[in-house]
Protein backbone atom coordinates (compact mmCIF):
# COMPACT_ATOMS: atom_id res chain seq x y z
CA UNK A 1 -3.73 0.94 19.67
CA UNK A 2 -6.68 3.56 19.99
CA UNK A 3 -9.29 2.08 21.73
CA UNK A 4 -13.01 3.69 21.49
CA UNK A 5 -16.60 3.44 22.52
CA UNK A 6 -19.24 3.85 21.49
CA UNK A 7 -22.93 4.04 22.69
CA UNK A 8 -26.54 4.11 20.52
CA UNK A 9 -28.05 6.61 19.42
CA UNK A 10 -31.33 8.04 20.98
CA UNK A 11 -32.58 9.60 18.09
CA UNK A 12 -32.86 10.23 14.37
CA UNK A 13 -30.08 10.70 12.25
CA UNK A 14 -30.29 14.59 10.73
CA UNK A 15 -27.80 16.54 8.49
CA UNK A 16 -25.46 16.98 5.39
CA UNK A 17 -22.15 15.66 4.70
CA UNK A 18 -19.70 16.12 2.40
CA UNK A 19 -17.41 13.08 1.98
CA UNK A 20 -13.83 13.05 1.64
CA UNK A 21 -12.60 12.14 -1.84
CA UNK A 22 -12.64 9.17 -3.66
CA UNK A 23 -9.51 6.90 -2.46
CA UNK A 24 -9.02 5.27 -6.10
CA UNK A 25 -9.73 8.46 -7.99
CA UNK A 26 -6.88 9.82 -5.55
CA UNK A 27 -4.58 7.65 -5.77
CA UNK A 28 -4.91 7.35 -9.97
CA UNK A 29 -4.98 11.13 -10.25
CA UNK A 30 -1.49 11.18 -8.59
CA UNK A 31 -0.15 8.34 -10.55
CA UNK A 32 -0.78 9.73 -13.70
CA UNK A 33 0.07 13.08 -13.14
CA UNK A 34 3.22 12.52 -12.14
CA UNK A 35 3.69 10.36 -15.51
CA UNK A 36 2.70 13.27 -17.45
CA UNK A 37 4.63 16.28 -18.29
CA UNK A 38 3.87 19.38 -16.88
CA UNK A 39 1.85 20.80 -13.90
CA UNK A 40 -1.65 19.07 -12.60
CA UNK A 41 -3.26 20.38 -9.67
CA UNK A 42 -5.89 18.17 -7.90
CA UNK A 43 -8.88 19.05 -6.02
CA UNK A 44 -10.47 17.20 -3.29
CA UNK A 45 -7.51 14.43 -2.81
CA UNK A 46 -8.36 12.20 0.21
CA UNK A 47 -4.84 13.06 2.37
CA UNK A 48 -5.57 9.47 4.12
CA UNK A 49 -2.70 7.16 4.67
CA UNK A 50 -2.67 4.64 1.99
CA UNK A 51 -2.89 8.15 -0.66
CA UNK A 52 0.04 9.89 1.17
CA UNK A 53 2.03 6.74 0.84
CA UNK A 54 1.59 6.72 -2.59
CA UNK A 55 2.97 10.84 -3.02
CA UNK A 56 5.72 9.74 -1.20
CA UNK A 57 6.52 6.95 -3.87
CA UNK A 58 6.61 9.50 -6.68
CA UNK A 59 8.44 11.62 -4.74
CA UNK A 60 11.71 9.18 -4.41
CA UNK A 61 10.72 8.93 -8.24
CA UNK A 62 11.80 12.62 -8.39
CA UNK A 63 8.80 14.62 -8.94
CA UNK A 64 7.88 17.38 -7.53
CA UNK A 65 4.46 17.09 -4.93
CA UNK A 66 3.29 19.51 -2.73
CA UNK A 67 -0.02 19.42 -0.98
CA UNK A 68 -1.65 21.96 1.04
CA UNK A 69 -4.73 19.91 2.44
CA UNK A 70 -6.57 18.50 -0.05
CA UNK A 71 -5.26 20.40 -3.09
CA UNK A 72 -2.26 18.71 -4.69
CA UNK A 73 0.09 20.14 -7.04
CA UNK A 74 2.23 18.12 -9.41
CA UNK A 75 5.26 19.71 -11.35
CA UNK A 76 6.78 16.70 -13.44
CA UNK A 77 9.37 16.68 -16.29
CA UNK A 78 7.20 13.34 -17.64
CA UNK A 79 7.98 9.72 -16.98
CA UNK A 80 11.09 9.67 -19.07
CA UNK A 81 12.94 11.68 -16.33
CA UNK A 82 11.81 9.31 -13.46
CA UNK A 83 15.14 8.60 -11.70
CA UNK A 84 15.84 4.99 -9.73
CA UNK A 85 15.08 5.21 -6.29
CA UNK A 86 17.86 5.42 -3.87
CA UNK A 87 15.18 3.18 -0.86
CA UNK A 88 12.86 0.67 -1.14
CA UNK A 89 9.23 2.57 -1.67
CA UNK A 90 6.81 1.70 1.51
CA UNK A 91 3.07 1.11 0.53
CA UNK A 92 2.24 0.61 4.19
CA UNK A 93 -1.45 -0.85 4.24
CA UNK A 94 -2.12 -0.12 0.42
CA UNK A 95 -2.73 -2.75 -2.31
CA UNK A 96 -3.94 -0.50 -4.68
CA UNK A 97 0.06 1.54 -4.24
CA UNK A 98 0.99 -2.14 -4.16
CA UNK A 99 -0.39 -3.47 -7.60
CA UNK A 100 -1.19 -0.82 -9.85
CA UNK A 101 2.71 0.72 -9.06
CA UNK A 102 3.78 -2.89 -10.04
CA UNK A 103 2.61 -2.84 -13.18
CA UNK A 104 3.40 1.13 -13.58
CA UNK A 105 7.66 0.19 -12.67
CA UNK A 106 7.61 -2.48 -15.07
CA UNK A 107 7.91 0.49 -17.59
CA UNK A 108 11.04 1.94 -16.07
CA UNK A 109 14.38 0.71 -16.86
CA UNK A 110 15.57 0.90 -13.39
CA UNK A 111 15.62 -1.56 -9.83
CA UNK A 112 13.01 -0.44 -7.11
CA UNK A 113 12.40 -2.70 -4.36
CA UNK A 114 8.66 -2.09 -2.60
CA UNK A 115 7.19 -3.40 0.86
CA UNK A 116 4.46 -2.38 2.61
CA UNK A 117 3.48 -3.30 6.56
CA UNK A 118 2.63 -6.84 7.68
CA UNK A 119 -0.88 -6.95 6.68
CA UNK A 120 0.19 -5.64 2.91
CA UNK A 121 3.18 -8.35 3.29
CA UNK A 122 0.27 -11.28 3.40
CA UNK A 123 -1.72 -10.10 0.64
CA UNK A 124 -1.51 -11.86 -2.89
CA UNK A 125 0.74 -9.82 -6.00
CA UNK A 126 0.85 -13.19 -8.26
CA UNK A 127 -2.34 -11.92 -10.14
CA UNK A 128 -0.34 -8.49 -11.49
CA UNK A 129 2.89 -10.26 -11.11
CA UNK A 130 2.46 -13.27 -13.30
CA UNK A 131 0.82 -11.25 -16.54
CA UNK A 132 3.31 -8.77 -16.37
CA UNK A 133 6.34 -11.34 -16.32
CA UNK A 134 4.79 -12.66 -19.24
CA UNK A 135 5.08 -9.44 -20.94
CA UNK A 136 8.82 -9.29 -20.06
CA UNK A 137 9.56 -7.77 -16.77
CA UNK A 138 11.92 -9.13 -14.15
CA UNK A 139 10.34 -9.49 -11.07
CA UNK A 140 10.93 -11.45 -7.98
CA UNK A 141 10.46 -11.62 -4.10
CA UNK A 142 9.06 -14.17 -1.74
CA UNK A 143 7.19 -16.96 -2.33
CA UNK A 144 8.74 -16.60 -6.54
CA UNK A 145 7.50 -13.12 -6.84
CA UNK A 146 4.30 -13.51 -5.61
CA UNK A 147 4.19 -11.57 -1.93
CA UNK A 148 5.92 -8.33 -1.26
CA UNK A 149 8.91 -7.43 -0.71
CA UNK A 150 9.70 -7.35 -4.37
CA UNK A 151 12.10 -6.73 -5.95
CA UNK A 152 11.19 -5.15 -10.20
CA UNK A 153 13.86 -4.55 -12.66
CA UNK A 154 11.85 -2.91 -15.54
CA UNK A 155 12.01 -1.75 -19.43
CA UNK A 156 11.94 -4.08 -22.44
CA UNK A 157 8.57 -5.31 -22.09
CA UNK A 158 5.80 -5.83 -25.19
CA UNK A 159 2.34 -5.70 -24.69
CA UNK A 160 0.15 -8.57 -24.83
CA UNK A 161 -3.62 -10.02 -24.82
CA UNK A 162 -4.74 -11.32 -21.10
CA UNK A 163 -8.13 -11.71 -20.15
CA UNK A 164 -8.34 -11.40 -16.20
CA UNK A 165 -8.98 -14.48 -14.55
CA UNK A 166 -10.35 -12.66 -11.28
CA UNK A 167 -12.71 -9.45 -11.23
CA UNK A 168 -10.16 -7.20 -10.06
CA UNK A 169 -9.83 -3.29 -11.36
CA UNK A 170 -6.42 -3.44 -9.62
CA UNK A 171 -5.53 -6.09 -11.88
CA UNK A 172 -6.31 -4.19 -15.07
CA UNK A 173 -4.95 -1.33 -14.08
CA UNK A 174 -1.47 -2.97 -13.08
CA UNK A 175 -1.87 -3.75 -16.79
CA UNK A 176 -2.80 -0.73 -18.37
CA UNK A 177 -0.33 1.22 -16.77
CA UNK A 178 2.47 -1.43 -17.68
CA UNK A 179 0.82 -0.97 -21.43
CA UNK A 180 2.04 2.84 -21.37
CA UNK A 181 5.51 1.83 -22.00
CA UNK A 182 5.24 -1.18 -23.94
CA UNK A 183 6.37 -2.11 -27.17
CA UNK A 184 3.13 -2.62 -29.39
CA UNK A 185 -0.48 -3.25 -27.93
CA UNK A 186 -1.62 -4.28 -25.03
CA UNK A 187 -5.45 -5.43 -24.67
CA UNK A 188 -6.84 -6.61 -21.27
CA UNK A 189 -10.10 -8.34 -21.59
CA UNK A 190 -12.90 -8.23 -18.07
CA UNK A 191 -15.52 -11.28 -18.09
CA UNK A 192 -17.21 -8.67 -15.78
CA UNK A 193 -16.87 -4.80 -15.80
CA UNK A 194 -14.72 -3.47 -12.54
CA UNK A 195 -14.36 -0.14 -12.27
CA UNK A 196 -13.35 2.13 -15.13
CA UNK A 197 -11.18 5.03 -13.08
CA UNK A 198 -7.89 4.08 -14.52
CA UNK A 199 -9.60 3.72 -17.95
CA UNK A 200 -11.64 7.13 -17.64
CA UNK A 201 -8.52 9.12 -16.06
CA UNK A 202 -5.83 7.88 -19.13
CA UNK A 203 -8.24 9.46 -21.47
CA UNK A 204 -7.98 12.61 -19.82
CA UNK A 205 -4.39 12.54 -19.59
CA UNK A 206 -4.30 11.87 -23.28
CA UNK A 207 -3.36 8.42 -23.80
CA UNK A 208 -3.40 6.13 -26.68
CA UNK A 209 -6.26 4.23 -24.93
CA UNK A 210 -9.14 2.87 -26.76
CA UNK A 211 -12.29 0.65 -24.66
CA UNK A 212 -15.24 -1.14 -26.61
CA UNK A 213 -17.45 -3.08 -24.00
CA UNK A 214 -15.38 -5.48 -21.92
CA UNK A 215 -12.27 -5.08 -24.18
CA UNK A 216 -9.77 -1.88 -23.17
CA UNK A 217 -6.36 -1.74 -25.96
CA UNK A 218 -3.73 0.62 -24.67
CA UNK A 219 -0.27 1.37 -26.36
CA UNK A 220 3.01 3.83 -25.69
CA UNK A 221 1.77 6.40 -28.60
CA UNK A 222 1.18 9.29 -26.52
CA UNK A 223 3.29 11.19 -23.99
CA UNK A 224 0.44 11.98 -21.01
CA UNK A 225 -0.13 15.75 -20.66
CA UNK A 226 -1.05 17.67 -17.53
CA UNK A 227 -4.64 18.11 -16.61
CA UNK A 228 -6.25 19.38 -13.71
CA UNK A 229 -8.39 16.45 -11.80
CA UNK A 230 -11.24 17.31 -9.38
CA UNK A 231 -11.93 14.54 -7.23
CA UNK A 232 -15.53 13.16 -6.28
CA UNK A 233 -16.75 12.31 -2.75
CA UNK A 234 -16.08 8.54 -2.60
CA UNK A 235 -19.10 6.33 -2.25
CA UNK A 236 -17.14 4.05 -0.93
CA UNK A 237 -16.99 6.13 2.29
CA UNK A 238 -20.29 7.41 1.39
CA UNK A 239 -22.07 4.24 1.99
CA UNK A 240 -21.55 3.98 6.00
CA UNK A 241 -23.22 7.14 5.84
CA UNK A 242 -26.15 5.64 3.77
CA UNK A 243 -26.30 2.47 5.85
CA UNK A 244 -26.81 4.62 8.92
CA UNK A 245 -29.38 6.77 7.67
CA UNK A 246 -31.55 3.26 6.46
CA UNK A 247 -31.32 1.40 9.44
CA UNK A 248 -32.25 4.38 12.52
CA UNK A 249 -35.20 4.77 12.18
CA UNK A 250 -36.59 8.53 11.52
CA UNK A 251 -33.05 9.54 9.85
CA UNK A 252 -32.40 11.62 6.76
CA UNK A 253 -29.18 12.49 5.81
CA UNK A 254 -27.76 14.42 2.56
CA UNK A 255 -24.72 13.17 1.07
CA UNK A 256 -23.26 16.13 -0.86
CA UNK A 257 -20.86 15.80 -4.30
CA UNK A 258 -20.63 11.94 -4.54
CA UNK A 259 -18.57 10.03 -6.93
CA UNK A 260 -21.94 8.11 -9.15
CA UNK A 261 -19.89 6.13 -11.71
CA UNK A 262 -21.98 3.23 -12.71
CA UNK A 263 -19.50 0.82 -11.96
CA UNK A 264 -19.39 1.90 -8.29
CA UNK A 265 -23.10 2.39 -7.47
CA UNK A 266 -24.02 -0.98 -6.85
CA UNK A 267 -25.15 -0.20 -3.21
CA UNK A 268 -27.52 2.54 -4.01
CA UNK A 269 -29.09 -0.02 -6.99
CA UNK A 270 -29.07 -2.62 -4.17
CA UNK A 271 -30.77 -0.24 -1.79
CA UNK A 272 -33.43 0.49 -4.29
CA UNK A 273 -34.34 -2.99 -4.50
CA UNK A 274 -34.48 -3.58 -0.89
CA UNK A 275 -37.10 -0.76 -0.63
CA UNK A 276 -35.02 1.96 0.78
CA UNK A 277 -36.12 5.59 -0.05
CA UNK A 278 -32.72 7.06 -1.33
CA UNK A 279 -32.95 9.71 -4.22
CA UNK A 280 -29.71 11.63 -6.38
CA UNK A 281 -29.84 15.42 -7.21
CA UNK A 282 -27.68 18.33 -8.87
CA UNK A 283 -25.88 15.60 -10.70
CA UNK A 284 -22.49 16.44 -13.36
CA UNK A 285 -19.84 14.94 -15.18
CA UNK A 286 -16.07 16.39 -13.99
CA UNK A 287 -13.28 14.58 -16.10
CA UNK A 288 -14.82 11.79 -16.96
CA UNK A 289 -16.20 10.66 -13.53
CA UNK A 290 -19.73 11.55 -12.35
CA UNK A 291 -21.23 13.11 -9.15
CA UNK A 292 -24.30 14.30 -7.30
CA UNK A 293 -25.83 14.71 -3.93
CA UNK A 294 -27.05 11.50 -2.47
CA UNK A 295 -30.44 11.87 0.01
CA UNK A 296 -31.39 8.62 1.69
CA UNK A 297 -34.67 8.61 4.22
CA UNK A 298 -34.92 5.95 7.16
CA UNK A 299 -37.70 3.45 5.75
CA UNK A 300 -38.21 -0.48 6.58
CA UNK A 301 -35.88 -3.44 4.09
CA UNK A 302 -36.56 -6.29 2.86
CA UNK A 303 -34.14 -9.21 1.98
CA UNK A 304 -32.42 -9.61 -1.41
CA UNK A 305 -29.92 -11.99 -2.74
CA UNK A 306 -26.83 -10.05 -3.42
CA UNK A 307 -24.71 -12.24 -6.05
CA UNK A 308 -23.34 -11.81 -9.64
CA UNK A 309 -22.54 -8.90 -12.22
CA UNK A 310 -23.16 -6.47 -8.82
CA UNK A 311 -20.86 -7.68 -6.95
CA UNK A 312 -17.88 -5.77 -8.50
CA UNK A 313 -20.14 -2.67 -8.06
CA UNK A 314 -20.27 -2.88 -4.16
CA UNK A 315 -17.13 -5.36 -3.73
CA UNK A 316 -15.77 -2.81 -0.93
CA UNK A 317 -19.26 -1.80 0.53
CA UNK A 318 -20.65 -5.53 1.21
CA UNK A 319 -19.09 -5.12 5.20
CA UNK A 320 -21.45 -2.02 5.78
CA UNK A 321 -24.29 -4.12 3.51
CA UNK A 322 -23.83 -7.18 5.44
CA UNK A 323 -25.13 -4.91 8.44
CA UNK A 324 -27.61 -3.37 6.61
CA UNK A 325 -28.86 -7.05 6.14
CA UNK A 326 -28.89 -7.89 9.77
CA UNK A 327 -31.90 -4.56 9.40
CA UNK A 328 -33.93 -5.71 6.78
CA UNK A 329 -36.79 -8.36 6.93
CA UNK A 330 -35.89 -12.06 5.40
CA UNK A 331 -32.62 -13.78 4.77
CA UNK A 332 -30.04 -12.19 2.87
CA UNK A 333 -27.13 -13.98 0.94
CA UNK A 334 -24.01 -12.78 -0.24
CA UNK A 335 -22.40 -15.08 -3.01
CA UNK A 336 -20.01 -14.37 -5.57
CA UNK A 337 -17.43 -12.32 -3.43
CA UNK A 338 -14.52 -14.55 -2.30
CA UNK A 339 -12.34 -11.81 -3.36
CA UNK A 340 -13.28 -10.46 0.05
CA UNK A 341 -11.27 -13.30 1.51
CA UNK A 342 -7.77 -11.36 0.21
CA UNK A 343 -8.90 -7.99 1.09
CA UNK A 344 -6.60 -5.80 4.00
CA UNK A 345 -7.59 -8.95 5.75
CA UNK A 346 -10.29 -12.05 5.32
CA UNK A 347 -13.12 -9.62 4.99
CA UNK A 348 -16.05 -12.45 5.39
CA UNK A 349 -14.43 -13.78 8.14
CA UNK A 350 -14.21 -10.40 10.00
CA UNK A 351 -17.75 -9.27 9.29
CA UNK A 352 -19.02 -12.66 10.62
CA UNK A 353 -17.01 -12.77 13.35
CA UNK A 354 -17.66 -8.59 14.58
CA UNK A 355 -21.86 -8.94 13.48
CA UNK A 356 -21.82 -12.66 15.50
CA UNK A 357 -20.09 -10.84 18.15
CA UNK A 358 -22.88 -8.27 18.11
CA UNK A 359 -25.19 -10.85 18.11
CA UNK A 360 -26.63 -10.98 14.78
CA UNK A 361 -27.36 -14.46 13.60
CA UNK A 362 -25.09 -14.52 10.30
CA UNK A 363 -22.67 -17.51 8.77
CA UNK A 364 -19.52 -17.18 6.53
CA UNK A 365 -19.50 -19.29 2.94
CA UNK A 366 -16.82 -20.04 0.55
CA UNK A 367 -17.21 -17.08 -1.20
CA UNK A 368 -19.70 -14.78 1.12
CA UNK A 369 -22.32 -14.92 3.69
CA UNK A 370 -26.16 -15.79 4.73
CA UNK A 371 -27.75 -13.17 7.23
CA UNK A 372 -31.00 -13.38 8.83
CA UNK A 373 -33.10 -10.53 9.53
CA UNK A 374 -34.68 -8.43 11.09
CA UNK A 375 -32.27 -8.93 14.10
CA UNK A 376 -31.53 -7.01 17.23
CA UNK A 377 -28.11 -6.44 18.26
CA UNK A 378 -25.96 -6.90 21.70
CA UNK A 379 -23.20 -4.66 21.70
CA UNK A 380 -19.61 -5.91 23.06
CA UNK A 381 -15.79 -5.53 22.42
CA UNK A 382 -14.85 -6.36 18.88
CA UNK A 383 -11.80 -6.66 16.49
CA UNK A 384 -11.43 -4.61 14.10
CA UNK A 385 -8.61 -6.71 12.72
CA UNK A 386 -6.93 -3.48 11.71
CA UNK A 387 -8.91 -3.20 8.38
CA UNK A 388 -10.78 0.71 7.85
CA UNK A 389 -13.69 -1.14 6.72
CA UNK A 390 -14.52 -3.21 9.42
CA UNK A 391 -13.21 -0.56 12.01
CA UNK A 392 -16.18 1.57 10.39
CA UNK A 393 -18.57 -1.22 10.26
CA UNK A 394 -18.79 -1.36 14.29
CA UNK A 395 -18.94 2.22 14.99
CA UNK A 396 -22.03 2.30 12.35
CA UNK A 397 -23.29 -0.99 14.43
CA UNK A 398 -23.48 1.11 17.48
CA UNK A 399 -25.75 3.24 16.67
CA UNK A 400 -28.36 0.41 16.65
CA UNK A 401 -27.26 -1.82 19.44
CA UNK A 402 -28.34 -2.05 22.76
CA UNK A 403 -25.73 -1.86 24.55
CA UNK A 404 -22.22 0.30 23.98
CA UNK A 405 -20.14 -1.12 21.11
CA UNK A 406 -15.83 -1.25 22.19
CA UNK A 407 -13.59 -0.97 19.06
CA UNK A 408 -10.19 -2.37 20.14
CA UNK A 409 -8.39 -0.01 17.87
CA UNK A 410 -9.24 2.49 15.26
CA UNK A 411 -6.28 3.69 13.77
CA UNK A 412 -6.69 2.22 10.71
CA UNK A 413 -9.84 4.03 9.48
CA UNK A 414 -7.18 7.00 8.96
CA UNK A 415 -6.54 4.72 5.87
CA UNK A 416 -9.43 6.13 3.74
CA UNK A 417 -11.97 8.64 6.17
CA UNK A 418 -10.10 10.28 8.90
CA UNK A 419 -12.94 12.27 9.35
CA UNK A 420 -14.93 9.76 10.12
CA UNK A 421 -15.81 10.15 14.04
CA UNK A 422 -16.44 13.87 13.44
CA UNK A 423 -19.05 13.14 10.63
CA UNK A 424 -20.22 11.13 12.84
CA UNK A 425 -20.61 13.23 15.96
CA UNK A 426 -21.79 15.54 13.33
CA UNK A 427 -25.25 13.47 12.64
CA UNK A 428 -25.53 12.50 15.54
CA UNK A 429 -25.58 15.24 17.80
CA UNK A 430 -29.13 16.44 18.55
């Protein structure tokens, strides 16, 4: 355990930050170009824990990965000369390793047993595990093939038709990459748009991939080729940085080279309604995915009722919004997410119980959370229940509270920023 605290700030929040890359674009980019044949180099790769565990999976595979900070370079012979592992392939902390390399293994003719650490173990795989079955591969573990360890014996599968019965881009992409070595079609139909990396970064690679609104067909056509990926800043991370800057007063911060795909930027739309001054410059398309600088200037919130079609958008960023609730005048309520209750742990739970802790008055639902603002906060020990997100969540807290905040461990935010305290010290140091 790595114990730290932390105390408030005294003063504005001033500088510019350029934010490690984008963990899903990361851990795609090396998932695909290890599938395809031939040498792709990628830029910007976040060289956090849950991305390094998945290079180390496509290693056993037998490809060839080196990294030299956060360039990558891939030198593959293509998916057809994948060879069976000789050891089960450790995800540690990572269910997006966990899912989408389910659904990529069902392709492979071979046995590969995966397991990841105790808080992976816990986490639901029947929602990738019982579509892909149905399409024909052999998998089983504990409770029937629904928690990890698994155990996947692969090949022989046809595609099918499955419209996702949770919003879940893991899902789809479990799917999609299962569809790459399928016999026939496979079509996977959202109710509600998730985010399109998988979708975007199969294009590039050159497969036989075709979307149209809500309804994505993919088939085993086309060998992937190499291509070079450059990796966007990932908002995800971004948005503690964003949070900070709205709720000290007199900040400013500049957010350089930002991943801005639409189905990711639900917290800067959601910040816009609340009344926050937050503007986007020198903004591009780079394979696929776009990016810009993000500027976001201290001003007061107001309430909104965060619930629907956005909640996809900012399904990883409502632990640093429920916060940024706690800031803004009126009552704020969360519905719609109960997703977060099967996240690296039950994220509504933890954000109630760390913000309660702090002493913001704040209750759990079913499926998300009421906060009433504007409230001022304690300060205390809290949990960070070994989740990156919530770890994150109290440092950001202490910059507002009155008294120092005590993390009881944060190790995990390694996981996706482990630059994290030195940004921080970064904006914060007069």
């Amino acid at each position: 355990m790595s114990v730290k605290k932390l105390f408030p700030v005294t003063q504005p929040l001033k500088g510019t930050l350029t934010i490690p890359g984008d963990k899903s674009i990361s851990h795609r980019a090396i998932m695909l170009g290890s599938l395809a044949k031939g040498t792709t180099i990628v830029e910007n790769f976040l060289a956090g824990e849950d991305c390094l565990n998945t290079i180390s999976s496509f290693q056993a595979l037998g490809v060839t990965i080196d990294r030299q900070g956060t360039r990558v370079t891939i030198n593959s012979a293509g998916a057809t000369n994948f060879k069976e592992p000789t050891e089960p392939l450790y995800f540690g902390n990572s269910g997006t390793t966990a899912r989408l390399m389910i659904g990529l293994l069902s392709g492979f003719p071979f046995l590969s047993v995966i397991y990841g650490d105790p808080f992976l173990t816990v986490r639901p795989m029947d929602r990738v595990v019982v579509p892909l079955k149905s399409m024909g591969a052999k998998i089983d573990g504990r409770a029937n093939g629904s928690m990890l360890p698994l155990t996947i014996r692969g090949g022989a599968t046809k595609g099918i038709t499955y419209t996702l019965p949770v919003k879940s881009a893991q899902v789809k992409s479990a799917l999609l990459l299962a569809g790459l070595f399928a016999e026939g079609t496979t079509t996977v139909i959202e109710p509600t748009l998730t985010r399109n990396h998988t979708e975007n970064m199969l294009k590039a690679f050159g497969a036989d991939i075709q979307v149209t609104h809500n309804e994505i067909k993919i088939s085993n056509k086309n060998s992937l080729q190499a291509t070079d990926v450059q990796v966007p800043g990932d908002i995800s991370s971004a948005a503690f940085f964003i949070v900070a800057a709205a709720i000290v007063p007199g900040s400013s911060l500049v957010l350089k080279s930002v991943g801005l795909n639409k189905t990711r930027t639900g917290i800067i739309d959601l910040l816009l309604q609340m009344g926050a001054h937050i503007t986007i410059s020198n903004e591009k398309t780079i394979g696929g995915e776009q990016l810009g600088d993000i500027s976001i200037v201290y001003t007061k919130l107001k309430a909104v009722d965060i619930e629907g079609d956005i909640i996809p958008r900012l399904i990883d960023e409502i632990p640093i919004i429920a916060l940024l609730a706690t800031q803004a005048e009126g009552t704020t309520t969360i519905r719609d997410a109960k997703e977060l209750r099967v996240k690296e742990t039950d994220r509504i739970a933890a954000v109630v119980d760390v913000l309660t802790t702090l002493g913001a008055p704040i209750e759990a639902t079913e499926d998300g959370m009421i906060i009433h603002g504007k409230a001022e906060l304690s300060g205390g020990k809290v949990s960070t229940y070994n989740d990156h997100r919530i770890a994150m969540l109290g440092a950001i807290s202490s910059l507002i509270t009155k008294e120092a905040v005590v993390l009881d461990d944060i190790s995990s935010i390694a996981v996706s920023y482990p630059q994290f305290f030195e940004h921080m010290d970064q904006i914060t140091t007069p």
